[in-house]
Protein backbone atom coordinates (compact mmCIF):
# COMPACT_ATOMS: atom_id res chain seq x y z
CA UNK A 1 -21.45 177.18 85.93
CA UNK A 2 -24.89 175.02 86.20
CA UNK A 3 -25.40 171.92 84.42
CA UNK A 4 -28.51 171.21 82.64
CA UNK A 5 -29.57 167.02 81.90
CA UNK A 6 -32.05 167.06 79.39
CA UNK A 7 -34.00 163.31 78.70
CA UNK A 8 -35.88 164.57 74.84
CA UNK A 9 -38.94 163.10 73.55
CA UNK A 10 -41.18 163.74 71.38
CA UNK A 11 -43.64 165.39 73.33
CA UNK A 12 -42.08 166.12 75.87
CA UNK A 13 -38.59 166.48 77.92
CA UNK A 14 -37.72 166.35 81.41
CA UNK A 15 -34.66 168.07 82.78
CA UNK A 16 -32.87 168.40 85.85
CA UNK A 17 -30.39 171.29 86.78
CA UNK A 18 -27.28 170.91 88.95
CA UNK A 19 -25.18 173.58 90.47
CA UNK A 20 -21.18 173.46 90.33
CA UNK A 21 -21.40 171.26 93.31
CA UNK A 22 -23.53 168.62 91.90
CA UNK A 23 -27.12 169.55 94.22
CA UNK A 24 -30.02 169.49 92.54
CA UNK A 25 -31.41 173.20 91.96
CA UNK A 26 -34.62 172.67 89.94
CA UNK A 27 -36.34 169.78 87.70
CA UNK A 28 -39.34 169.43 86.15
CA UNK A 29 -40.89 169.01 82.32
CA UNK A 30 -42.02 170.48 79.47
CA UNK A 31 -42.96 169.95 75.83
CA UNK A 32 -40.31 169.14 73.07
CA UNK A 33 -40.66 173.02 71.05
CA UNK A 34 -38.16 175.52 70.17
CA UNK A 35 -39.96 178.19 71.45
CA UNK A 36 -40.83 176.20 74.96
CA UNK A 37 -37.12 175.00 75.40
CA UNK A 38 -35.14 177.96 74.49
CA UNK A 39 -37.41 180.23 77.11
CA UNK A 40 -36.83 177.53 79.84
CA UNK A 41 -33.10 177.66 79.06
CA UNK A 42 -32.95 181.11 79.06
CA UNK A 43 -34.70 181.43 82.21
CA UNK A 44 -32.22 178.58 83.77
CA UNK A 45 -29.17 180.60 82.76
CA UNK A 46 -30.20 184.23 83.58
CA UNK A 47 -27.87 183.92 86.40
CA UNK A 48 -25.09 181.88 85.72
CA UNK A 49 -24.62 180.20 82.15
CA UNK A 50 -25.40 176.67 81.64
CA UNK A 51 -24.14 173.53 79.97
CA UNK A 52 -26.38 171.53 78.51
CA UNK A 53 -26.57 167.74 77.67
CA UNK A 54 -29.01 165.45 75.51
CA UNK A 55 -29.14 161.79 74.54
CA UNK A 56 -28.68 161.18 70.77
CA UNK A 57 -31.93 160.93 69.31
CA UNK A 58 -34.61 162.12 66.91
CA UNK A 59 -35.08 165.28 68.49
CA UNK A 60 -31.06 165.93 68.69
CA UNK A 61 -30.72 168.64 65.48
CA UNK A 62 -33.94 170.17 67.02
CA UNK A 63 -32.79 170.39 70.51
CA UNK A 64 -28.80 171.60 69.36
CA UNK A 65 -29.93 174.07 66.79
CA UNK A 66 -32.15 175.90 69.28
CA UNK A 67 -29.76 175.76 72.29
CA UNK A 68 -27.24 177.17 70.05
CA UNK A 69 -29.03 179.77 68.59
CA UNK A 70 -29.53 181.27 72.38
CA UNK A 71 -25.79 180.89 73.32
CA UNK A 72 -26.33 177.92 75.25
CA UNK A 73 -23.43 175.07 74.66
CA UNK A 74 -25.01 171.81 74.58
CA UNK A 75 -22.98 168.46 74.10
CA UNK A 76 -24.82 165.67 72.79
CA UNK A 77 -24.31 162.04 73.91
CA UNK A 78 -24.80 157.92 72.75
CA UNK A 79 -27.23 156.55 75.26
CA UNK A 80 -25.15 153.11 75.07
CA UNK A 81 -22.04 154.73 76.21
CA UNK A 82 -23.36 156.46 79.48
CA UNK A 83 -22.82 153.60 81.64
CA UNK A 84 -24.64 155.37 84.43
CA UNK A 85 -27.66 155.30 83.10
CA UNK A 86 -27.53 151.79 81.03
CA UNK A 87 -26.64 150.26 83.83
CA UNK A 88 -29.31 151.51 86.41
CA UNK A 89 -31.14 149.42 87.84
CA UNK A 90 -34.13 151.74 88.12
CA UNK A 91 -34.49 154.02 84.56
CA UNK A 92 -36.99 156.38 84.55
CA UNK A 93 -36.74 159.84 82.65
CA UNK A 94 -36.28 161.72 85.86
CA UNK A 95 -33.35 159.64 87.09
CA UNK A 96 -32.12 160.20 83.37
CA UNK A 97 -31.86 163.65 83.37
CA UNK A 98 -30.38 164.02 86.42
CA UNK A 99 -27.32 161.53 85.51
CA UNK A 100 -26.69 163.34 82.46
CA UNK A 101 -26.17 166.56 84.43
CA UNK A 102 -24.46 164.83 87.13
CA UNK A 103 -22.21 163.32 84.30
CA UNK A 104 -21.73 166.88 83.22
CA UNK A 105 -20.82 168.37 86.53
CA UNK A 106 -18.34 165.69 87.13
CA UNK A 107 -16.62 165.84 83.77
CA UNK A 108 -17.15 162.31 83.69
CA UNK A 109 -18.95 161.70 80.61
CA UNK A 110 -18.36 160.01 77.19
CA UNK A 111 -16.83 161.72 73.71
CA UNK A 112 -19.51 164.11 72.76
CA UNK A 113 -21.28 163.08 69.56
CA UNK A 114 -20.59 165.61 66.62
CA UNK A 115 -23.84 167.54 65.45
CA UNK A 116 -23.18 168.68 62.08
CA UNK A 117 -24.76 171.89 60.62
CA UNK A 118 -24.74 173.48 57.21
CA UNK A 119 -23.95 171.81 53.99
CA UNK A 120 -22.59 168.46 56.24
CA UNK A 121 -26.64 168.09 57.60
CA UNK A 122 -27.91 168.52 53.97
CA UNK A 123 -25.65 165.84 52.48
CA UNK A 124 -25.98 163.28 55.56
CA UNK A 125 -29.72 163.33 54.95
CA UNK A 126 -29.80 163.14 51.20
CA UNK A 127 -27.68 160.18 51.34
CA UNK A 128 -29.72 158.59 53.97
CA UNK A 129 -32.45 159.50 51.90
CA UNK A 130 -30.53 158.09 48.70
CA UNK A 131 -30.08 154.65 50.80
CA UNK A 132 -33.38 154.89 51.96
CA UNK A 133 -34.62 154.63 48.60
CA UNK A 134 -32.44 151.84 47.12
CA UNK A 135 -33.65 149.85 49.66
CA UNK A 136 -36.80 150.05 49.33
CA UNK A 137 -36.42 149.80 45.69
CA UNK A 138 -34.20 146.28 46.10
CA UNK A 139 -37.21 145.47 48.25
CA UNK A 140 -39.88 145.74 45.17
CA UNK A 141 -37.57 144.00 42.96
CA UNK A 142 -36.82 141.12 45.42
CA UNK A 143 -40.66 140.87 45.25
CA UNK A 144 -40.96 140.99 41.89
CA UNK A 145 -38.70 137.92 41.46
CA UNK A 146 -40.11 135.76 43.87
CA UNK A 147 -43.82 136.44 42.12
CA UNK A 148 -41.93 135.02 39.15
CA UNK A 149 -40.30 132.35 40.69
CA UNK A 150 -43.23 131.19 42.33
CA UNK A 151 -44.95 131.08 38.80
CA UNK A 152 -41.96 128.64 37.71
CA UNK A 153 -40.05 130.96 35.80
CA UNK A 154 -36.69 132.54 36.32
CA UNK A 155 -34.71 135.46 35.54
CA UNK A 156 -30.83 136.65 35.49
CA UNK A 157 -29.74 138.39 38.26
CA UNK A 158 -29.54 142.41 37.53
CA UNK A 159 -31.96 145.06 37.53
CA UNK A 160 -31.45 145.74 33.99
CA UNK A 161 -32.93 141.91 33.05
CA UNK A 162 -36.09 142.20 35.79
CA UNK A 163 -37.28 145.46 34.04
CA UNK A 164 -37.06 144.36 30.56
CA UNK A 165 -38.64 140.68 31.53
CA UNK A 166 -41.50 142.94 33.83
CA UNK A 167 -42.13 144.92 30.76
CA UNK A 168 -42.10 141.72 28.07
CA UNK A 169 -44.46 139.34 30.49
CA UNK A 170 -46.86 142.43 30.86
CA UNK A 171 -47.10 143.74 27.15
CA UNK A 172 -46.34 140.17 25.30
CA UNK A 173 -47.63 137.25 27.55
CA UNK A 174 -51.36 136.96 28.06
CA UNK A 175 -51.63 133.75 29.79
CA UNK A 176 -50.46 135.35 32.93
CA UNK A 177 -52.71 134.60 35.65
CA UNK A 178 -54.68 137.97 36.87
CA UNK A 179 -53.23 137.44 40.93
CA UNK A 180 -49.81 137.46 38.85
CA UNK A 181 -50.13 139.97 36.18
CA UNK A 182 -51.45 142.58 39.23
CA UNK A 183 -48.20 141.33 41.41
CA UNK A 184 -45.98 142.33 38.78
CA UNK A 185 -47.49 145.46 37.26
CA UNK A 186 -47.61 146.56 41.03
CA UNK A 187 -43.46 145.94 41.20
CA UNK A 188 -42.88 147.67 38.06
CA UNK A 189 -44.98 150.95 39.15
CA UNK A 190 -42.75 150.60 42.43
CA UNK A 191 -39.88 150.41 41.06
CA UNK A 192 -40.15 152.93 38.53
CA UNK A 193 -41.25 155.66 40.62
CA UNK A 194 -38.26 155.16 43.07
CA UNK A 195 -35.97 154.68 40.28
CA UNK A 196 -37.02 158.11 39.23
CA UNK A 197 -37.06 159.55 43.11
CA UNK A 198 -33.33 158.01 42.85
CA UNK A 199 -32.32 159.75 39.66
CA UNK A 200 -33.37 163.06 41.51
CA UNK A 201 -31.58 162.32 44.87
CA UNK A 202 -28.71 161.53 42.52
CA UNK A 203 -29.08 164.38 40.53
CA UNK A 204 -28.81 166.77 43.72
CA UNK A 205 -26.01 165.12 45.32
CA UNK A 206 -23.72 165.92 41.86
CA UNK A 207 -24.49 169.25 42.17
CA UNK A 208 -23.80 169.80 45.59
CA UNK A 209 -20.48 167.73 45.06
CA UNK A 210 -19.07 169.80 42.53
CA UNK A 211 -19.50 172.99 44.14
CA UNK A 212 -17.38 171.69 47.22
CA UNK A 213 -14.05 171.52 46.80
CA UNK A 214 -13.05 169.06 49.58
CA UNK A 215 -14.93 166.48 47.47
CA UNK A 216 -13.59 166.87 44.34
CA UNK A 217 -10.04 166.51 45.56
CA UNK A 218 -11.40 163.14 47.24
CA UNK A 219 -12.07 162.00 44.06
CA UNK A 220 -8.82 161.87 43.11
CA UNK A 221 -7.99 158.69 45.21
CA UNK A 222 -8.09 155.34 43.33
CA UNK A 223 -11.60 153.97 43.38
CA UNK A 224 -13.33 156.77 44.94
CA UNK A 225 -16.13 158.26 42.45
CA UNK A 226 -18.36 161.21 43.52
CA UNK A 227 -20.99 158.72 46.05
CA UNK A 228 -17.68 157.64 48.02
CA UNK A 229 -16.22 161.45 48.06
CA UNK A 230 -19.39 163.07 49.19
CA UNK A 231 -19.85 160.03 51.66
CA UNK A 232 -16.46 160.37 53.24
CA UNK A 233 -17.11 164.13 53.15
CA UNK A 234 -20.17 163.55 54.64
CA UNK A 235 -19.97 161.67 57.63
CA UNK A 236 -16.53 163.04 58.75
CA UNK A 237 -17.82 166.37 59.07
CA UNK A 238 -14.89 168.48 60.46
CA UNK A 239 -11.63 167.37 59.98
CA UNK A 240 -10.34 169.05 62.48
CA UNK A 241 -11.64 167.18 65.19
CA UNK A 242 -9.44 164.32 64.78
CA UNK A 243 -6.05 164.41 65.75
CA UNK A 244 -5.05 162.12 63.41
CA UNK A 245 -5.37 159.64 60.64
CA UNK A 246 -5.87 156.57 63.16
CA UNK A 247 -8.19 158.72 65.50
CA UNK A 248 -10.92 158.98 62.61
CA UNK A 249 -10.35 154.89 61.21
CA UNK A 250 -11.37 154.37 65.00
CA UNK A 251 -14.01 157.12 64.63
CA UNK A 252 -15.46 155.09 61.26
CA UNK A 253 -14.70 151.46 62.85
CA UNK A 254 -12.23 150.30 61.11
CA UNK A 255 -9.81 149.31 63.52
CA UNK A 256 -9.66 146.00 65.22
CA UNK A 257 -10.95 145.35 68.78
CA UNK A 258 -8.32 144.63 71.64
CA UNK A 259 -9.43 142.16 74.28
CA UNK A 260 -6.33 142.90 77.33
CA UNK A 261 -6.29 141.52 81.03
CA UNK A 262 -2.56 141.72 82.95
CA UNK A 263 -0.43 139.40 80.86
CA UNK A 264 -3.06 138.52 77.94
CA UNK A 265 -3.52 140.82 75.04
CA UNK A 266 -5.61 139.50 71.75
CA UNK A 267 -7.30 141.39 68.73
CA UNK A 268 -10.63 140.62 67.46
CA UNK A 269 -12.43 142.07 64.35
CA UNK A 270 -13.01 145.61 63.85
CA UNK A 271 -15.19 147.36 65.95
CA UNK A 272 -17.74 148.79 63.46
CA UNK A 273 -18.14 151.83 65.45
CA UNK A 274 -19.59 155.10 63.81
CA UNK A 275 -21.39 155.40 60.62
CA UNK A 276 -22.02 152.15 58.95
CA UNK A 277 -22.70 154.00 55.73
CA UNK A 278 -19.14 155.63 55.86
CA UNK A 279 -17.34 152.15 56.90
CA UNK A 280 -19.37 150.21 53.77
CA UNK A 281 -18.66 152.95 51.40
CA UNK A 282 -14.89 151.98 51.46
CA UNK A 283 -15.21 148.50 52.08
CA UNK A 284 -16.72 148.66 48.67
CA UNK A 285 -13.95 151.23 47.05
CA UNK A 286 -12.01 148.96 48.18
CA UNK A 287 -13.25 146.14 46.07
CA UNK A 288 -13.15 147.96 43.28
CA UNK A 289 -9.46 149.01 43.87
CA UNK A 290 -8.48 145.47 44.06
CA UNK A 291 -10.63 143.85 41.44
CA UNK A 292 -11.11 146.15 39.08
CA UNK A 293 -8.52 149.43 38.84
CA UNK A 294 -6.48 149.23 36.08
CA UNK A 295 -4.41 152.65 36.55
CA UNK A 296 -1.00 153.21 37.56
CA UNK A 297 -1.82 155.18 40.51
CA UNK A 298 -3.51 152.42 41.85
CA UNK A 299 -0.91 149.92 41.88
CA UNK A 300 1.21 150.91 45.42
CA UNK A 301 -2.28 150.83 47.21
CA UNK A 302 -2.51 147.49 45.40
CA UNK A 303 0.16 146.24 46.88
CA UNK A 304 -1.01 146.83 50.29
CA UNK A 305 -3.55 144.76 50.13
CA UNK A 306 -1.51 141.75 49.09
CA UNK A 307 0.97 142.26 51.02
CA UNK A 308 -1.62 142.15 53.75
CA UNK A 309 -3.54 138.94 51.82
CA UNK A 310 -0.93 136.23 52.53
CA UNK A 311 -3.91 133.26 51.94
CA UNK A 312 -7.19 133.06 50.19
CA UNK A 313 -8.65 133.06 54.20
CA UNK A 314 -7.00 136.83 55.21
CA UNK A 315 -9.10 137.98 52.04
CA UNK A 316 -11.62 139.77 53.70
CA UNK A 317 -8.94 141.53 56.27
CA UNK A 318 -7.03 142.71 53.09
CA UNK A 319 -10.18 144.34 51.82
CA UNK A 320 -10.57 145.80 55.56
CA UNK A 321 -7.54 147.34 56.12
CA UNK A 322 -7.01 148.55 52.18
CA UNK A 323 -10.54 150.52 53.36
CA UNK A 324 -8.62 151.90 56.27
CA UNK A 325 -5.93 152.93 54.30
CA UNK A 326 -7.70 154.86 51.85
CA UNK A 327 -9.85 156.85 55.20
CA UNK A 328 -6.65 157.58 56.15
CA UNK A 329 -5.68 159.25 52.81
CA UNK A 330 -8.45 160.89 52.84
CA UNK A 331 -7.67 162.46 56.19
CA UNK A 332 -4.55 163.83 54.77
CA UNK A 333 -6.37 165.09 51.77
CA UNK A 334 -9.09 166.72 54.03
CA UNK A 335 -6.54 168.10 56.32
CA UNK A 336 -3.75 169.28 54.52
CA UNK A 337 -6.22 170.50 51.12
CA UNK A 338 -3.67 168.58 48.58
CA UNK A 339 -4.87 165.66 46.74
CA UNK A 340 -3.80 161.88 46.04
CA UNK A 341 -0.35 161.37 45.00
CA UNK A 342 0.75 157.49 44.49
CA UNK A 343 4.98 158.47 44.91
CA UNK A 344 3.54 160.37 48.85
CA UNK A 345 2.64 156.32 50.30
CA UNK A 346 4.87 154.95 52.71
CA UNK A 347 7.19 152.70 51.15
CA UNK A 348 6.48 153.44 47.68
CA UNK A 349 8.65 154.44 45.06
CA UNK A 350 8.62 156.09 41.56
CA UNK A 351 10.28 152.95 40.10
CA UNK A 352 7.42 150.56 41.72
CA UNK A 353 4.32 153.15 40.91
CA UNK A 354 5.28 152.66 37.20
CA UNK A 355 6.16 148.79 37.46
């Protein structure tokens, strides 16, 4: 077995090939293609096969897709969490190949990163695209009230009530100073295209959601609508690559921090590892569990969370760790292919579902 540490750009990529015993056999560069890496690889491993590493990036799916199609295994890695090259005093792209094939040859290398394929790619990048354009919609309408704002006038706080006042000061009110009038009409062509670039992205995720069944038993957890069930779907990817419920909270960063030296031992916040957009899609689910679910089968999972909130100060933890617990019921769901069932919770009851 050879090891092959590959430092992708854009243009180009150097790489650096190891043999079992951790010499250097060859190194060198060549440009970021499919067609250009998979012959080098292929040449690499015409004698002995190859295992191949990369540093997350925006050439990852590019890089893993053709290594894979050629039979190569490839494991891809955060750049933060190879401490040999983060903490190197001297970083070039040479010296960065070579320590990700030396960390391959030693075995001594950081949890792979999971490189999804399939349906899981398609729905990770239309809900990136999805947040991509709320932002930038939120942006337009941010803009859009400070123009007014600036003019001495002031509006409720909502989308609904900035498109109906854009639409009123632009048909109704002529005294509108041209600078202003162009601001606004500006905002409101903004904002309506992406609204309707939204709609679409919306649109597609539905459909793709109700053709998967994983989702739709998602949905049947307290406070989890179709965005949250493709989201969680989404970003966990393969359930079977965590052991267990507590292994993926960790995965999604949900767990706290733990700060230990010899006799001392204290917890901080949570660690806010992984994907941000899984971790804020059931901080908000669990918002609405708390604040707003009405239904029986909500109730025991409302009683977590105030059982957990003991003051008006541990009322953002609450919210964290009802979050957790519904990730964890979704890894049951996801691994066991049943669906939410209120009397199945630890500690609950028939008698205090139904009180």
């Amino acid at each position: 077995m050879k090891y092959l540490g590959m430092d992708v750009h854009a243009k180009s990529t150097t790489w650096c090939l190891l043999d079992a015993s951790g010499e250097v056999v060859r190194e060198g560069s060549v440009a970021t293609t499919a067609a250009t890496l998979a012959a080098l690889v292929q040449e690499l491993a015409r004698e002995e096969p190859i295992l191949a590493g990369q540093e997350v990036g925006t050439m990852s799916y590019l890089v893993h897709d053709t290594l894979s199609a050629i039979g190569t295994k490839i494991l891809s890695f955060n750049a933060a969490q190879l401490r040999m090259i983060a903490a190197s005093r001297k970083k070039t792209d040479r010296r960065d190949a070579f320590w990700i094939a030396k960390a391959l040859a030693s075995g001594m290398y950081p949890h792979p990163v999971y490189i999804p394929t399939g349906e899981i790619r398609e729905l990770r990048a239309l809900l990136t695209r999805r947040r991509m354009l709320q932002t930038e919609r939120n942006r337009w309408q941010y803009r859009a009230r400070a123009a007014l704002r600036a003019s001495g006038r002031t509006l409720r706080t909502g989308g609904h009530y900035l498109r109906r006042s854009l639409k009123g000061y632009l048909e109704t009110v002529s005294e509108l100073e041209a600078p202003l009038r162009d601001t606004l009409a500006l905002c409101q062509r903004q904002e309506t295209a992406l609204a309707l670039e939204l709609r679409q992205v919306d649109t597609e995720l539905r459909r793709k959601a109700r053709a998967i069944d994983a989702i739709q038993r998602l949905e049947t957890i307290p406070a989890v609508g179709d965005l949250v069930a493709t989201t969680i779907y989404a970003w966990v990817g393969e359930i079977g690559r965590f052991p267990d419920a507590k292994s993926l909270a960790a995965y999604a960063g949900l767990v706290p921090s733990v700060y230990q030296s010899a006799a001392s031992q204290r917890s901080g916040g949570i660690t806010k590892q992984g994907s941000k957009a899984l971790r804020s899609a059931l901080v908000q689910s669990a918002h609405v569990l708390t604040s707003r679910c009405r239904t029986v089968e909500a109730r025991p999972l409302q009683a977590i969370g105030q059982r957990v909130r003991t003051s008006r100060g541990r009322r953002k933890i609450a919210t964290v760790a009802l979050a957790r617990h519904l990730l964890r019921i979704a890894f049951y769901i996801l691994r066991d292919g049943t669906t939410y069932d209120a009397k199945r919770l630890r500690g609950s009851t028939a008698e205090s579902a139904a009180a």
